[in-house]
PDB file of N, CA and C in Angstrom:
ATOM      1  N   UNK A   1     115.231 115.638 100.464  1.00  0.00           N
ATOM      2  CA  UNK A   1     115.363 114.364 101.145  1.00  0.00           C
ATOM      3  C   UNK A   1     114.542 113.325 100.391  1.00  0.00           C
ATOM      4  N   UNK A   2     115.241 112.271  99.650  1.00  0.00           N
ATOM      5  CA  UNK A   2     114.406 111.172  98.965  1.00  0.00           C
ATOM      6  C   UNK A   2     113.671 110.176 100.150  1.00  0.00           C
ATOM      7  N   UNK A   3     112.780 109.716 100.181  1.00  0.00           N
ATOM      8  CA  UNK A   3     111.963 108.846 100.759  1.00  0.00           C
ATOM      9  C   UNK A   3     111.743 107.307 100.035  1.00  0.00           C
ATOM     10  N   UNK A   4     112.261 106.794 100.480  1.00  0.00           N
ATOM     11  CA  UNK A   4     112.052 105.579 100.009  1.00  0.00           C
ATOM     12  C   UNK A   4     110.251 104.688  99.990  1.00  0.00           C
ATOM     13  N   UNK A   5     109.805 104.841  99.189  1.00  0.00           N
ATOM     14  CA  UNK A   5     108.541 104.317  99.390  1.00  0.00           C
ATOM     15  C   UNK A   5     108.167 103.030  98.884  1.00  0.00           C
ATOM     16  N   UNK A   6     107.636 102.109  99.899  1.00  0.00           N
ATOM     17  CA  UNK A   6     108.020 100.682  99.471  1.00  0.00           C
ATOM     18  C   UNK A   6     106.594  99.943 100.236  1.00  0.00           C
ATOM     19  N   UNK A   7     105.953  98.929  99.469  1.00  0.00           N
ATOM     20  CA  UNK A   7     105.013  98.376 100.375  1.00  0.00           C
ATOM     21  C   UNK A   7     105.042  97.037 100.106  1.00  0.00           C
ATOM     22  N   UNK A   8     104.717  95.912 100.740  1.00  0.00           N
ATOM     23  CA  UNK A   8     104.408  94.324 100.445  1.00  0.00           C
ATOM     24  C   UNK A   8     102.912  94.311 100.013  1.00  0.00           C
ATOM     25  N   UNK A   9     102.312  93.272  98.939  1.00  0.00           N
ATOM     26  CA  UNK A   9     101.484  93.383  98.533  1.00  0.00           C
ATOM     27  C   UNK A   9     101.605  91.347  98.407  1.00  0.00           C
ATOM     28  N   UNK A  10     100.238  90.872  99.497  1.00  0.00           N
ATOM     29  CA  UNK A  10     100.757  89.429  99.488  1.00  0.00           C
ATOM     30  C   UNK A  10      99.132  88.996  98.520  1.00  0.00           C
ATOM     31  N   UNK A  11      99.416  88.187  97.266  1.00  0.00           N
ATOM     32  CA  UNK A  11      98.312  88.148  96.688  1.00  0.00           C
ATOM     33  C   UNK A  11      97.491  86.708  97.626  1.00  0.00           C
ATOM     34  N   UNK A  12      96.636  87.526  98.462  1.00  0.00           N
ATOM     35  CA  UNK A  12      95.743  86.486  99.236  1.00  0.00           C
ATOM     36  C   UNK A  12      93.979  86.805  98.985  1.00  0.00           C
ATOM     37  N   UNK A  13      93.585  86.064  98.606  1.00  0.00           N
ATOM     38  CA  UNK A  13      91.951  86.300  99.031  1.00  0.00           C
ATOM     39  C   UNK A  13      91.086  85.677  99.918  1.00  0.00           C
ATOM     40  N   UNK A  14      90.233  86.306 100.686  1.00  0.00           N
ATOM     41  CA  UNK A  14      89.503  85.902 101.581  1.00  0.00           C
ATOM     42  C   UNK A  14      87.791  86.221 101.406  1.00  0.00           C
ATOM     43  N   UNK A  15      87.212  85.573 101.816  1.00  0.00           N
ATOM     44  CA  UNK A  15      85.907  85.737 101.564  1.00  0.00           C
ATOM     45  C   UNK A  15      84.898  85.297 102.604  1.00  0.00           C
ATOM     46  N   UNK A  16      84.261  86.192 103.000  1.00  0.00           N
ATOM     47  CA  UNK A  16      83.239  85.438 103.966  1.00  0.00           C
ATOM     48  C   UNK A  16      82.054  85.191 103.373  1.00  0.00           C
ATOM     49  N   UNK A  17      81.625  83.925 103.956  1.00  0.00           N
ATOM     50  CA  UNK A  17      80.692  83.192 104.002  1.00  0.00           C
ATOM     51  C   UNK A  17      79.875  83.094 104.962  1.00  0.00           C
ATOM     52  N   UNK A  18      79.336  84.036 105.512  1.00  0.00           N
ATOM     53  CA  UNK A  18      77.743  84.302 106.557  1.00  0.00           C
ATOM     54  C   UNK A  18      78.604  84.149 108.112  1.00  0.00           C
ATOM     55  N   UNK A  19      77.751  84.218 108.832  1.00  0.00           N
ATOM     56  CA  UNK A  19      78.289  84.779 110.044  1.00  0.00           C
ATOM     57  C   UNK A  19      78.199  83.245 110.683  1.00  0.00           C
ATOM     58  N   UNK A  20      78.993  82.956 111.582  1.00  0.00           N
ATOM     59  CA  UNK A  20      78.367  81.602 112.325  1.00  0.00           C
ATOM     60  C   UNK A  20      79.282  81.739 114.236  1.00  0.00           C
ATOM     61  N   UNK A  21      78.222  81.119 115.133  1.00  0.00           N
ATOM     62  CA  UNK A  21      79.060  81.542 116.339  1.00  0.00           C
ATOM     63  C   UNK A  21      79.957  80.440 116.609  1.00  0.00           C
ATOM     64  N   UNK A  22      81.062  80.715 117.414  1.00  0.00           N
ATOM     65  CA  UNK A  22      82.073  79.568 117.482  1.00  0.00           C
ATOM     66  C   UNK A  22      81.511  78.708 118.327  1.00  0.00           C
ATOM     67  N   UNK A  23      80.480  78.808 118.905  1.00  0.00           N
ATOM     68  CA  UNK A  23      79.939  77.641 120.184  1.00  0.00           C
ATOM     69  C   UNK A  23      79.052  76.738 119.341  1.00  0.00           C
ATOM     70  N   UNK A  24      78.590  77.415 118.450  1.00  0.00           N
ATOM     71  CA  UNK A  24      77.174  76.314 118.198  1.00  0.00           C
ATOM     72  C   UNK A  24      78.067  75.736 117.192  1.00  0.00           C
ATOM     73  N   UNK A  25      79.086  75.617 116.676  1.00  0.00           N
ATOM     74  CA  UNK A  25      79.320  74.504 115.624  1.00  0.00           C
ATOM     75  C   UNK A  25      80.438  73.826 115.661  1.00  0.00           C
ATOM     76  N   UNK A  26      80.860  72.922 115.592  1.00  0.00           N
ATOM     77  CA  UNK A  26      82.196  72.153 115.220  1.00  0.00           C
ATOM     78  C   UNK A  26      82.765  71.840 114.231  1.00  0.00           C
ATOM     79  N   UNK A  27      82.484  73.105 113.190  1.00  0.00           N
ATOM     80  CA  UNK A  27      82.853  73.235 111.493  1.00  0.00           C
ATOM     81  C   UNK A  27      84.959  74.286 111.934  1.00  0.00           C
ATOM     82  N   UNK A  28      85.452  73.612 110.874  1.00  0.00           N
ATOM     83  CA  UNK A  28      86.436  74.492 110.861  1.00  0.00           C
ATOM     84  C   UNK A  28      86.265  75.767 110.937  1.00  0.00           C
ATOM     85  N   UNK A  29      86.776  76.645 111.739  1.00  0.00           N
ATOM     86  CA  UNK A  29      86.998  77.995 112.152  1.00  0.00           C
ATOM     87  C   UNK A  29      88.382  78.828 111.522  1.00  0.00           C
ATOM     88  N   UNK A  30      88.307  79.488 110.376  1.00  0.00           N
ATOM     89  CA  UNK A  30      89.288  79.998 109.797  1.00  0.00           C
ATOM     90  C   UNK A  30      89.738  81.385 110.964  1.00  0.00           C
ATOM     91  N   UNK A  31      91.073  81.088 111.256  1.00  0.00           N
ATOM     92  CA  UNK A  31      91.702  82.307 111.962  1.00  0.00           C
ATOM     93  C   UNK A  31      92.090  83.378 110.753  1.00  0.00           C
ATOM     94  N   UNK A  32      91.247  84.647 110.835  1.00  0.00           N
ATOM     95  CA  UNK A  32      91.788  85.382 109.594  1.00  0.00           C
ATOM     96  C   UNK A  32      92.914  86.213 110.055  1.00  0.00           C
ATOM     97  N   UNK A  33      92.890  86.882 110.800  1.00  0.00           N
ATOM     98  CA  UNK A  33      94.326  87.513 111.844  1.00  0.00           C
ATOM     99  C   UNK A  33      95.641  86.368 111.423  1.00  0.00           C
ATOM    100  N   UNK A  34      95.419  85.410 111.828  1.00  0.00           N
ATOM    101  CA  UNK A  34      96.532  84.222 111.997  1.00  0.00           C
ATOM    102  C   UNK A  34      96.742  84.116 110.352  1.00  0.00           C
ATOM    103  N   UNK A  35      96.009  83.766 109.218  1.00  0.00           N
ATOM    104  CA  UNK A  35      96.290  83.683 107.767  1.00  0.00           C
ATOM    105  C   UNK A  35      96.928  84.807 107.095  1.00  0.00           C
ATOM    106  N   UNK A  36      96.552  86.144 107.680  1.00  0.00           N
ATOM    107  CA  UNK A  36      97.521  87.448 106.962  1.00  0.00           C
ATOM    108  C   UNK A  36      98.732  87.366 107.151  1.00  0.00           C
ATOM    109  N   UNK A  37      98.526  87.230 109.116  1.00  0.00           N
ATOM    110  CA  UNK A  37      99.712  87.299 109.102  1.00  0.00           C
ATOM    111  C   UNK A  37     100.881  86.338 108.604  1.00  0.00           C
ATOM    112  N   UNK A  38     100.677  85.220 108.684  1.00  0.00           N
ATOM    113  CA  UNK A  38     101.307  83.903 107.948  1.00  0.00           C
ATOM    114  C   UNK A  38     101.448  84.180 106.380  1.00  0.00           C
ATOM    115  N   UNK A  39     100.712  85.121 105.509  1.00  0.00           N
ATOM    116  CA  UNK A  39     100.852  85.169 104.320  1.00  0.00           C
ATOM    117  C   UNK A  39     102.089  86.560 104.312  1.00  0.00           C
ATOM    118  N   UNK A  40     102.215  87.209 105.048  1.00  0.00           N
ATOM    119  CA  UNK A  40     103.148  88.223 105.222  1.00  0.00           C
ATOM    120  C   UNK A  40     104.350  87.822 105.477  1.00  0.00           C
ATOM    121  N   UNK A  41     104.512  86.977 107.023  1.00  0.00           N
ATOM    122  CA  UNK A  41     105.814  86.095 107.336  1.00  0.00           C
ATOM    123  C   UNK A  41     106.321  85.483 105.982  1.00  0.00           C
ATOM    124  N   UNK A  42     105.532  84.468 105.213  1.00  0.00           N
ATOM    125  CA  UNK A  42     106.369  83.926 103.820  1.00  0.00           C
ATOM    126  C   UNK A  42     107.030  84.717 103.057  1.00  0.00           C
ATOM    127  N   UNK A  43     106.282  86.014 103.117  1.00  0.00           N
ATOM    128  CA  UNK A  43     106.058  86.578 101.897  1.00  0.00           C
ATOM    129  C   UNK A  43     107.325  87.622 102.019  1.00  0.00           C
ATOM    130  N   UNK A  44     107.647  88.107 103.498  1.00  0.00           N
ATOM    131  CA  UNK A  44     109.134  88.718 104.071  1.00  0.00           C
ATOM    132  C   UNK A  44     110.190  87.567 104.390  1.00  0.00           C
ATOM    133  N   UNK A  45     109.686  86.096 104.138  1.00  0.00           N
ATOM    134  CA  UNK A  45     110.859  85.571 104.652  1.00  0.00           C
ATOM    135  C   UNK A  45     111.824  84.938 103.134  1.00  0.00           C
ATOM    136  N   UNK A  46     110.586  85.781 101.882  1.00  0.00           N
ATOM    137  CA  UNK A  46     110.974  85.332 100.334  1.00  0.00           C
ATOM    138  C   UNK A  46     111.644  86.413  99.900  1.00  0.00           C
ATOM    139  N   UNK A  47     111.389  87.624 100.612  1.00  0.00           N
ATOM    140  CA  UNK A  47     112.238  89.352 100.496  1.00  0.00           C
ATOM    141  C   UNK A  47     113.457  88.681 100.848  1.00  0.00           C
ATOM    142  N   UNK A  48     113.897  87.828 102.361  1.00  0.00           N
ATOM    143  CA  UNK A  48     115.185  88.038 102.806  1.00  0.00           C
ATOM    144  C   UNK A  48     115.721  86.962 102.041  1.00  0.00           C
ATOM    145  N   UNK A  49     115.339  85.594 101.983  1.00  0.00           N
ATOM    146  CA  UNK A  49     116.099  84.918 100.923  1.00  0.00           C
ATOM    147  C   UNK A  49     116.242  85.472  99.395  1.00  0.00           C
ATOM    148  N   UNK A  50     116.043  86.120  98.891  1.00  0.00           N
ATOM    149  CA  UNK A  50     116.544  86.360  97.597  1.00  0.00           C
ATOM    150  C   UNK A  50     116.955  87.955  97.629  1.00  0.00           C
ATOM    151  N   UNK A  51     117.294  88.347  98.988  1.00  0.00           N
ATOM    152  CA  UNK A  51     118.467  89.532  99.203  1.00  0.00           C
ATOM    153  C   UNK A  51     117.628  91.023  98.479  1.00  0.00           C
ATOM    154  N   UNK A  52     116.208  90.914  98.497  1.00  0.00           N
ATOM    155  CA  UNK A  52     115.876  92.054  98.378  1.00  0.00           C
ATOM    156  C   UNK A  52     115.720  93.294  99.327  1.00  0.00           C
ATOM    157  N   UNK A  53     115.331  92.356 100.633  1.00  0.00           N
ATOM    158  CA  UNK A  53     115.999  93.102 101.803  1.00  0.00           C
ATOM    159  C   UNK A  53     116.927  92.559 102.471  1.00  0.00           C
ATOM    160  N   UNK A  54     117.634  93.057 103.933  1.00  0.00           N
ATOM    161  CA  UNK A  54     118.822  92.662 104.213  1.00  0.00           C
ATOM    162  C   UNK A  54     118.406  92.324 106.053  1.00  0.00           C
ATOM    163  N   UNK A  55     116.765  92.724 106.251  1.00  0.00           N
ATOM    164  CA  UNK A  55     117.018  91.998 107.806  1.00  0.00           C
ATOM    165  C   UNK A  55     115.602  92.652 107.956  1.00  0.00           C
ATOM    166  N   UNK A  56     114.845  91.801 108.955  1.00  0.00           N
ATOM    167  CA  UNK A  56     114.030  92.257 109.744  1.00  0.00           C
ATOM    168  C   UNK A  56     113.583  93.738 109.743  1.00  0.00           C
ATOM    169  N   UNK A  57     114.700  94.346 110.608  1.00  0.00           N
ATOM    170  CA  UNK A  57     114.624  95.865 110.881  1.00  0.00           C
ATOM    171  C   UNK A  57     114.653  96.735 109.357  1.00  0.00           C
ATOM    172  N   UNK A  58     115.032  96.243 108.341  1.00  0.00           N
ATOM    173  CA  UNK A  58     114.687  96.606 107.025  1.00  0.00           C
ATOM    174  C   UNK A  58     113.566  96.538 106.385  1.00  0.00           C
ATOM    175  N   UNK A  59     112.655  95.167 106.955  1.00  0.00           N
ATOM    176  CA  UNK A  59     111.412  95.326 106.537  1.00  0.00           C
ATOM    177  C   UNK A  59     110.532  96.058 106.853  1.00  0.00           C
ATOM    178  N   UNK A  60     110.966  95.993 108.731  1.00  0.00           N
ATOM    179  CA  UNK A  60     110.284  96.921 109.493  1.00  0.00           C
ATOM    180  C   UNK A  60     110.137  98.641 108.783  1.00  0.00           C
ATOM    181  N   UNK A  61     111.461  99.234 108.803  1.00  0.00           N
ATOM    182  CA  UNK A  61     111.406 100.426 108.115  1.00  0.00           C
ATOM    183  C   UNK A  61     110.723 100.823 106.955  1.00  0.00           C
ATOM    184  N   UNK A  62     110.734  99.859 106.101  1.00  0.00           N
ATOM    185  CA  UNK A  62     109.741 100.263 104.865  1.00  0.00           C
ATOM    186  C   UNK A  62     108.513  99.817 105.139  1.00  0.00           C
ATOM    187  N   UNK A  63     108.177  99.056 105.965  1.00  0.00           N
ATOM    188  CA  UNK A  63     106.402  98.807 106.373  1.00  0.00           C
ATOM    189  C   UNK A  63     106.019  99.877 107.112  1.00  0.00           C
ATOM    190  N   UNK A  64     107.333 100.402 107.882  1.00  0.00           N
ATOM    191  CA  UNK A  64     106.703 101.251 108.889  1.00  0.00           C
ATOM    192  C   UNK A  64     105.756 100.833 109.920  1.00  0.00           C
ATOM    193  N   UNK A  65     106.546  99.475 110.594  1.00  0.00           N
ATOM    194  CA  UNK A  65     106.549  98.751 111.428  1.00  0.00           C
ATOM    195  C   UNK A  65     107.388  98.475 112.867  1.00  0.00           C
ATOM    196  N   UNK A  66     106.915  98.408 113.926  1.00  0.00           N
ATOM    197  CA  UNK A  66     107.947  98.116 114.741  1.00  0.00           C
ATOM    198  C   UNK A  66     108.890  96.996 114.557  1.00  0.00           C
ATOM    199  N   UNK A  67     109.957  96.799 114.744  1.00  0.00           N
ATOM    200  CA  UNK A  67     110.675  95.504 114.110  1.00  0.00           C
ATOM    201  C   UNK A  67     110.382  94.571 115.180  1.00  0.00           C
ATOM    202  N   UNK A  68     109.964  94.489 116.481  1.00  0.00           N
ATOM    203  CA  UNK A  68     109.727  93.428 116.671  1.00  0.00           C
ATOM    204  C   UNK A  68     108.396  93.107 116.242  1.00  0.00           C
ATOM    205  N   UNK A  69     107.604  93.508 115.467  1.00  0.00           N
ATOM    206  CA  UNK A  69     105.964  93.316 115.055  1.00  0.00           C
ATOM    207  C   UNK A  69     106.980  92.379 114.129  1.00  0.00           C
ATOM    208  N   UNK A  70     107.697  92.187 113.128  1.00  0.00           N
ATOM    209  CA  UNK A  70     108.224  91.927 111.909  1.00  0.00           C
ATOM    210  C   UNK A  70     108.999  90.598 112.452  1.00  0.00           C
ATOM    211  N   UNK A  71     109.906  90.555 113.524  1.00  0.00           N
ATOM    212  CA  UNK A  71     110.600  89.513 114.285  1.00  0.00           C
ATOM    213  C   UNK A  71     109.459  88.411 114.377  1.00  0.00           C
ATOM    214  N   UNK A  72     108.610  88.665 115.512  1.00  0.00           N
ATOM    215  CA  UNK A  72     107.488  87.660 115.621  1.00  0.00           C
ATOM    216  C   UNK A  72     106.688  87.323 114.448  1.00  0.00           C
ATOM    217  N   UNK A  73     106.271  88.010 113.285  1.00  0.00           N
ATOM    218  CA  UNK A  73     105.478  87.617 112.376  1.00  0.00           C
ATOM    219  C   UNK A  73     106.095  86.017 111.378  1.00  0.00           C
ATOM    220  N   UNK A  74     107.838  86.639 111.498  1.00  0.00           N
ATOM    221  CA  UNK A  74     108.647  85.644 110.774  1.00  0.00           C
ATOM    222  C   UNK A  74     108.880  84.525 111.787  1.00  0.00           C
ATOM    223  N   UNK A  75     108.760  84.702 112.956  1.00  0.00           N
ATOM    224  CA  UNK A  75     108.724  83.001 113.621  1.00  0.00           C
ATOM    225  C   UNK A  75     107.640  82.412 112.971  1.00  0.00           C
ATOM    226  N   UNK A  76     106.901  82.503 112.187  1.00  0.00           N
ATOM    227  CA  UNK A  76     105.321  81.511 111.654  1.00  0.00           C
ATOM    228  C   UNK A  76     106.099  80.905 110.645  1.00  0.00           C
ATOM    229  N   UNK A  77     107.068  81.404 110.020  1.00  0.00           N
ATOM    230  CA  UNK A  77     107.799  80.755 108.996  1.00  0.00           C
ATOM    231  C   UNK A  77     108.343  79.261 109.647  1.00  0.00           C
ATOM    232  N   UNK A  78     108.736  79.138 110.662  1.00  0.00           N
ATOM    233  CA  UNK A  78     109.427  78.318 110.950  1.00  0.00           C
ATOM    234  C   UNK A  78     108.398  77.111 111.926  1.00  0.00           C
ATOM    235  N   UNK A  79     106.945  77.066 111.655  1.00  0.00           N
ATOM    236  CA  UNK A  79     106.193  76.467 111.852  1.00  0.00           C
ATOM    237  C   UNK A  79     106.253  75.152 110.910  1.00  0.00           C
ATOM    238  N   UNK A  80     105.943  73.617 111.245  1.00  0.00           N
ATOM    239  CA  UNK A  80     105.875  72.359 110.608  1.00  0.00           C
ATOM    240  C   UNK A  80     105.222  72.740 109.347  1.00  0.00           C
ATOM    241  N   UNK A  81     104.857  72.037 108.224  1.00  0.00           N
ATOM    242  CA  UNK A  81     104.491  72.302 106.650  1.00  0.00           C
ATOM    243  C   UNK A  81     102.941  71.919 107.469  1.00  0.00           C
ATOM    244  N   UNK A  82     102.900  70.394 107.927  1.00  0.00           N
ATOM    245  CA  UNK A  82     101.489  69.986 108.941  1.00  0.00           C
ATOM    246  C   UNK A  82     100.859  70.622 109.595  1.00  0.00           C
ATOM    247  N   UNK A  83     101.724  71.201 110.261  1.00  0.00           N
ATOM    248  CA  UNK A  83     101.027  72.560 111.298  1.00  0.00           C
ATOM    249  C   UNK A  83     100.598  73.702 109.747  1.00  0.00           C
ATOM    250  N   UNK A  84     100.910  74.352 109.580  1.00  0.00           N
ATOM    251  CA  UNK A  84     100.686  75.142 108.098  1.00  0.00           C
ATOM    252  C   UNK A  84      99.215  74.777 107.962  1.00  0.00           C
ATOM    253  N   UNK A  85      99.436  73.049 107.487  1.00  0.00           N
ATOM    254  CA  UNK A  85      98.085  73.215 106.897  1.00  0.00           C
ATOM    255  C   UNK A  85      97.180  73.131 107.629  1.00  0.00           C
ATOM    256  N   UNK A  86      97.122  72.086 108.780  1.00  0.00           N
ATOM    257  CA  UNK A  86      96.359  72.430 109.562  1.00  0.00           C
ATOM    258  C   UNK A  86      95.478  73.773 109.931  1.00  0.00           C
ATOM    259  N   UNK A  87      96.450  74.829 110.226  1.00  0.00           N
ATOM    260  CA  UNK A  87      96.040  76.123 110.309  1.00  0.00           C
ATOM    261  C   UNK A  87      95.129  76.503 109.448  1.00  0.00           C
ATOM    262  N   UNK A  88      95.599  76.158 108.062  1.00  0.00           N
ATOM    263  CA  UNK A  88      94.872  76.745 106.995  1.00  0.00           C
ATOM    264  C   UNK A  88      93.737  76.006 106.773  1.00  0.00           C
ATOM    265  N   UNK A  89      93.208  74.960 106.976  1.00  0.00           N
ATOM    266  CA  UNK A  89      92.114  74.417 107.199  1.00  0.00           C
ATOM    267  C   UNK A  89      91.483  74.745 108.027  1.00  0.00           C
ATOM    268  N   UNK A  90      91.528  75.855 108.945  1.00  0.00           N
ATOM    269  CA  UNK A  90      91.072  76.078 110.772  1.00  0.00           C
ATOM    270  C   UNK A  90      90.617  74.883 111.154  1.00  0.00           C
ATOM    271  N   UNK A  91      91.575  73.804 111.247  1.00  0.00           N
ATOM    272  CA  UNK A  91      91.337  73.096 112.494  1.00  0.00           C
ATOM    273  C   UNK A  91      92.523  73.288 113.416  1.00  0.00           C
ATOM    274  N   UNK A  92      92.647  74.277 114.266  1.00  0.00           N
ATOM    275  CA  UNK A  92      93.758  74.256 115.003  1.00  0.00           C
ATOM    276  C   UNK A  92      92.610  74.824 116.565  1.00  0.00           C
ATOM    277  N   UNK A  93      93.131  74.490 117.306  1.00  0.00           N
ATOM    278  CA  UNK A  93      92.785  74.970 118.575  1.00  0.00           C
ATOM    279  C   UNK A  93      92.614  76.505 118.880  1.00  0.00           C
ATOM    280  N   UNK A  94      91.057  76.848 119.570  1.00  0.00           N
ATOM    281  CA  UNK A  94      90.670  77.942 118.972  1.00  0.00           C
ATOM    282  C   UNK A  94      91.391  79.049 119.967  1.00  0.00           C
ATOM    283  N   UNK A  95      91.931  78.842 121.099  1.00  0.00           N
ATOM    284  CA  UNK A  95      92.585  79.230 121.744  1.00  0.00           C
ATOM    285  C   UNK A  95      94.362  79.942 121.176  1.00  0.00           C
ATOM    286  N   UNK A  96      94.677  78.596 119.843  1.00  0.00           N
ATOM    287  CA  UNK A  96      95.935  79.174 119.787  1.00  0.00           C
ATOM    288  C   UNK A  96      95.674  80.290 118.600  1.00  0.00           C
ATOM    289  N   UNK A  97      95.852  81.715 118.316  1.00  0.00           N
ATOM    290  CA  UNK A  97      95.619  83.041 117.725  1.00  0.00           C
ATOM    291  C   UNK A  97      97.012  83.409 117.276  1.00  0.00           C
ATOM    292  N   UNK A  98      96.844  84.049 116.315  1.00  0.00           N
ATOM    293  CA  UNK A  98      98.086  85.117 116.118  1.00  0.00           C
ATOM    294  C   UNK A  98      98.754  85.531 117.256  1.00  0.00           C
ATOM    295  N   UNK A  99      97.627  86.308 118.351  1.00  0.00           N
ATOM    296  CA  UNK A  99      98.689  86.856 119.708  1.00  0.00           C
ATOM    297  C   UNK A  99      99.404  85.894 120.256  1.00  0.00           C
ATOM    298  N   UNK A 100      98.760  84.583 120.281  1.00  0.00           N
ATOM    299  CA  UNK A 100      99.622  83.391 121.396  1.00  0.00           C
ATOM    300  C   UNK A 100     100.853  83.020 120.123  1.00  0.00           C
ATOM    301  N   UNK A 101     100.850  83.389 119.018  1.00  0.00           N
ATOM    302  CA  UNK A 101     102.302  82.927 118.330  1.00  0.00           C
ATOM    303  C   UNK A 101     103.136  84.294 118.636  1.00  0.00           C
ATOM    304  N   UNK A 102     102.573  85.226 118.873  1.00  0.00           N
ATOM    305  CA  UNK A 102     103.423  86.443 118.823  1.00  0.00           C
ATOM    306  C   UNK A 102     103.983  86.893 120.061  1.00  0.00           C
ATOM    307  N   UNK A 103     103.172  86.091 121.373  1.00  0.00           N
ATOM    308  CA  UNK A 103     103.773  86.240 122.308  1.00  0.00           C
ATOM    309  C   UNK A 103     104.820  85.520 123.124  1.00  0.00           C
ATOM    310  N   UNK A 104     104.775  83.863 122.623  1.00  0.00           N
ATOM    311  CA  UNK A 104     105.079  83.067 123.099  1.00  0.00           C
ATOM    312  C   UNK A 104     106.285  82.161 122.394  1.00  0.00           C
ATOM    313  N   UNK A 105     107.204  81.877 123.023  1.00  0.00           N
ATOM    314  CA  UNK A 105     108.357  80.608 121.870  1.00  0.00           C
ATOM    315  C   UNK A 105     107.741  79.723 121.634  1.00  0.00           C
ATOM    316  N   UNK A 106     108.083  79.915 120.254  1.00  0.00           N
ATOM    317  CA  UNK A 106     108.068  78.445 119.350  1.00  0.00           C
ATOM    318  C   UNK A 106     108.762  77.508 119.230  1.00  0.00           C
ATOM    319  N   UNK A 107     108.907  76.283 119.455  1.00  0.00           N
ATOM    320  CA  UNK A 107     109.565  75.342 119.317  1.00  0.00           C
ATOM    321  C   UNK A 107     110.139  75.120 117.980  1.00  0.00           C
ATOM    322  N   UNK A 108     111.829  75.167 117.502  1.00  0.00           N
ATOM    323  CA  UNK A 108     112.344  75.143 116.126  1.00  0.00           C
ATOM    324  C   UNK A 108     111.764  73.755 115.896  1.00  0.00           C
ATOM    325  N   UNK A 109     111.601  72.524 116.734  1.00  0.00           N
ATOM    326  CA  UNK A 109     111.594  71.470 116.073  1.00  0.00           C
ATOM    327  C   UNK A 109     110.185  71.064 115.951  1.00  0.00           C
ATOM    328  N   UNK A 110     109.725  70.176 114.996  1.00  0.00           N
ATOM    329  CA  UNK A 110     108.528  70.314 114.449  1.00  0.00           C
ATOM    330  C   UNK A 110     107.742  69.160 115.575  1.00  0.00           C
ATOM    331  N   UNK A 111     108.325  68.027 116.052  1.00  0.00           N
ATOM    332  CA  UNK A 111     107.685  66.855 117.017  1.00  0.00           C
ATOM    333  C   UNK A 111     107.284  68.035 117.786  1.00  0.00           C
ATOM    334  N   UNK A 112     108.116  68.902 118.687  1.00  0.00           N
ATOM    335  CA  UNK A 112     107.810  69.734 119.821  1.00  0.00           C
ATOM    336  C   UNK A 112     106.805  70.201 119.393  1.00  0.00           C
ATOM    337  N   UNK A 113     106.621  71.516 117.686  1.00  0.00           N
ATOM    338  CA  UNK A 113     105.077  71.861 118.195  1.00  0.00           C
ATOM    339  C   UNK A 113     104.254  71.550 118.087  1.00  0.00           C
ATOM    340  N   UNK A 114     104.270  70.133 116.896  1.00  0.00           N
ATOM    341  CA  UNK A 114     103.133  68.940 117.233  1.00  0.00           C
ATOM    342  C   UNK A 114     102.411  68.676 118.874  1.00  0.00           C
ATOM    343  N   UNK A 115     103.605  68.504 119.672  1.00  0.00           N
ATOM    344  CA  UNK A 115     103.179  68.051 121.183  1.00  0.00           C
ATOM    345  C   UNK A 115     102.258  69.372 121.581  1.00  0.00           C
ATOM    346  N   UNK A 116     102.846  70.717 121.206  1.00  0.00           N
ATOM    347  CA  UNK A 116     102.437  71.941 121.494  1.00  0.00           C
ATOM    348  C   UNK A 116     100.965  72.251 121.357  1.00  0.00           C
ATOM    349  N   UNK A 117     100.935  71.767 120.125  1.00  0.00           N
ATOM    350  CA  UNK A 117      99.431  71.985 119.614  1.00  0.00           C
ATOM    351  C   UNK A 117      98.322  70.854 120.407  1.00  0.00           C
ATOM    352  N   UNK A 118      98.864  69.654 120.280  1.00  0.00           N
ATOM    353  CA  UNK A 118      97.839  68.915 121.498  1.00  0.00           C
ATOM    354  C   UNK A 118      97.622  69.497 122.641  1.00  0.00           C
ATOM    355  N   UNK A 119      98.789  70.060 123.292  1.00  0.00           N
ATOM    356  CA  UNK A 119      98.689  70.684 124.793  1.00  0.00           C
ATOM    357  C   UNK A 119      97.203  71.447 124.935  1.00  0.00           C
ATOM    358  N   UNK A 120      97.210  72.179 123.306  1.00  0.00           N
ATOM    359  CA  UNK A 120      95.500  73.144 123.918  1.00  0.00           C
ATOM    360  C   UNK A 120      94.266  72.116 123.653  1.00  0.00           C
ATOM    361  N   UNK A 121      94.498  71.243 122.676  1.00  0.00           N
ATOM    362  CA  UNK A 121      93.388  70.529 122.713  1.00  0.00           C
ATOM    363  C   UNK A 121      92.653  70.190 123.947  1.00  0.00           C
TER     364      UNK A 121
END
C-alpha cells in the first residue's frame, strides 16, 4: 500500500522578544495562533489556485487534518488586505483570536468586516 506523504512548509519566522503582560501596556500585541494560522490559509489557498491540490478535504488528508480545521483556516483568506495588515501589526482587538475567526461568519465584504472589527473595540 503506497502512502502518500506530503507536508506544507510556510516559510514564516517568529521571534520573541521578552515577556510583557497584556494589561500593563498598550504596545501592539502580536496574535501568534492567529499569524500561523493566516500564513497556512495563504499558503493552501496558493496549493488550490495553481491546481496542486483539488479541495479542502485534499488538504485536509495530506495534513492529516480534520477538513473542517482546513475549511475555517481558508476563510482568513478572504479577510480585507487592511484587515491583514492590521492583524499583522497586532493592532486588532484583543478579544478577536484565531478561535473567534474559526468559530464565527465572516463577512465576504470588506466595509462589513471593517464595521466588524470596530464592534469589539
Amino acid at each position: 500500500m503506497k502512502t502518500d506523504a506530503w507536508e506544507s512548509f510556510v516559510p514564516l519566522t517568529f521571534q520573541r522578544r521578552g515577556v510583557q503582560r497584556l494589561a500593563a501596556t498598550t504596545a501592539p500585541a502580536h496574535d501568534l495562533p492567529f499569524l500561523v494560522g493566516l500564513g497556512r490559509a495563504l499558503y493552501w489557498q496558493h496549493l488550490l489556485d495553481t491546481g496542486v491540490v483539488h479541495s479542502g478535504s485534499d488538504i485536509a488528508r495530506r495534513e492529516g487534518l480534520h477538513p473542517s480545521t482546513v475549511n475555517e483556516l481558508l476563510r482568513l483568506t478572504l479577510l480585507g488586505p487592511d484587515l491583514i495588515e492590521r492583524l499583522m501589526a497586532g493592532r486588532q482587538p484583543r478579544t478577536l483570536t484565531l478561535m473567534w475567526f474559526q468559530r464565527h461568519p465572516l463577512p465576504v465584504d470588506w466595509a462589513e468586516q471593517r464595521d466588524l472589527m470596530v464592534s469589539f473595540e
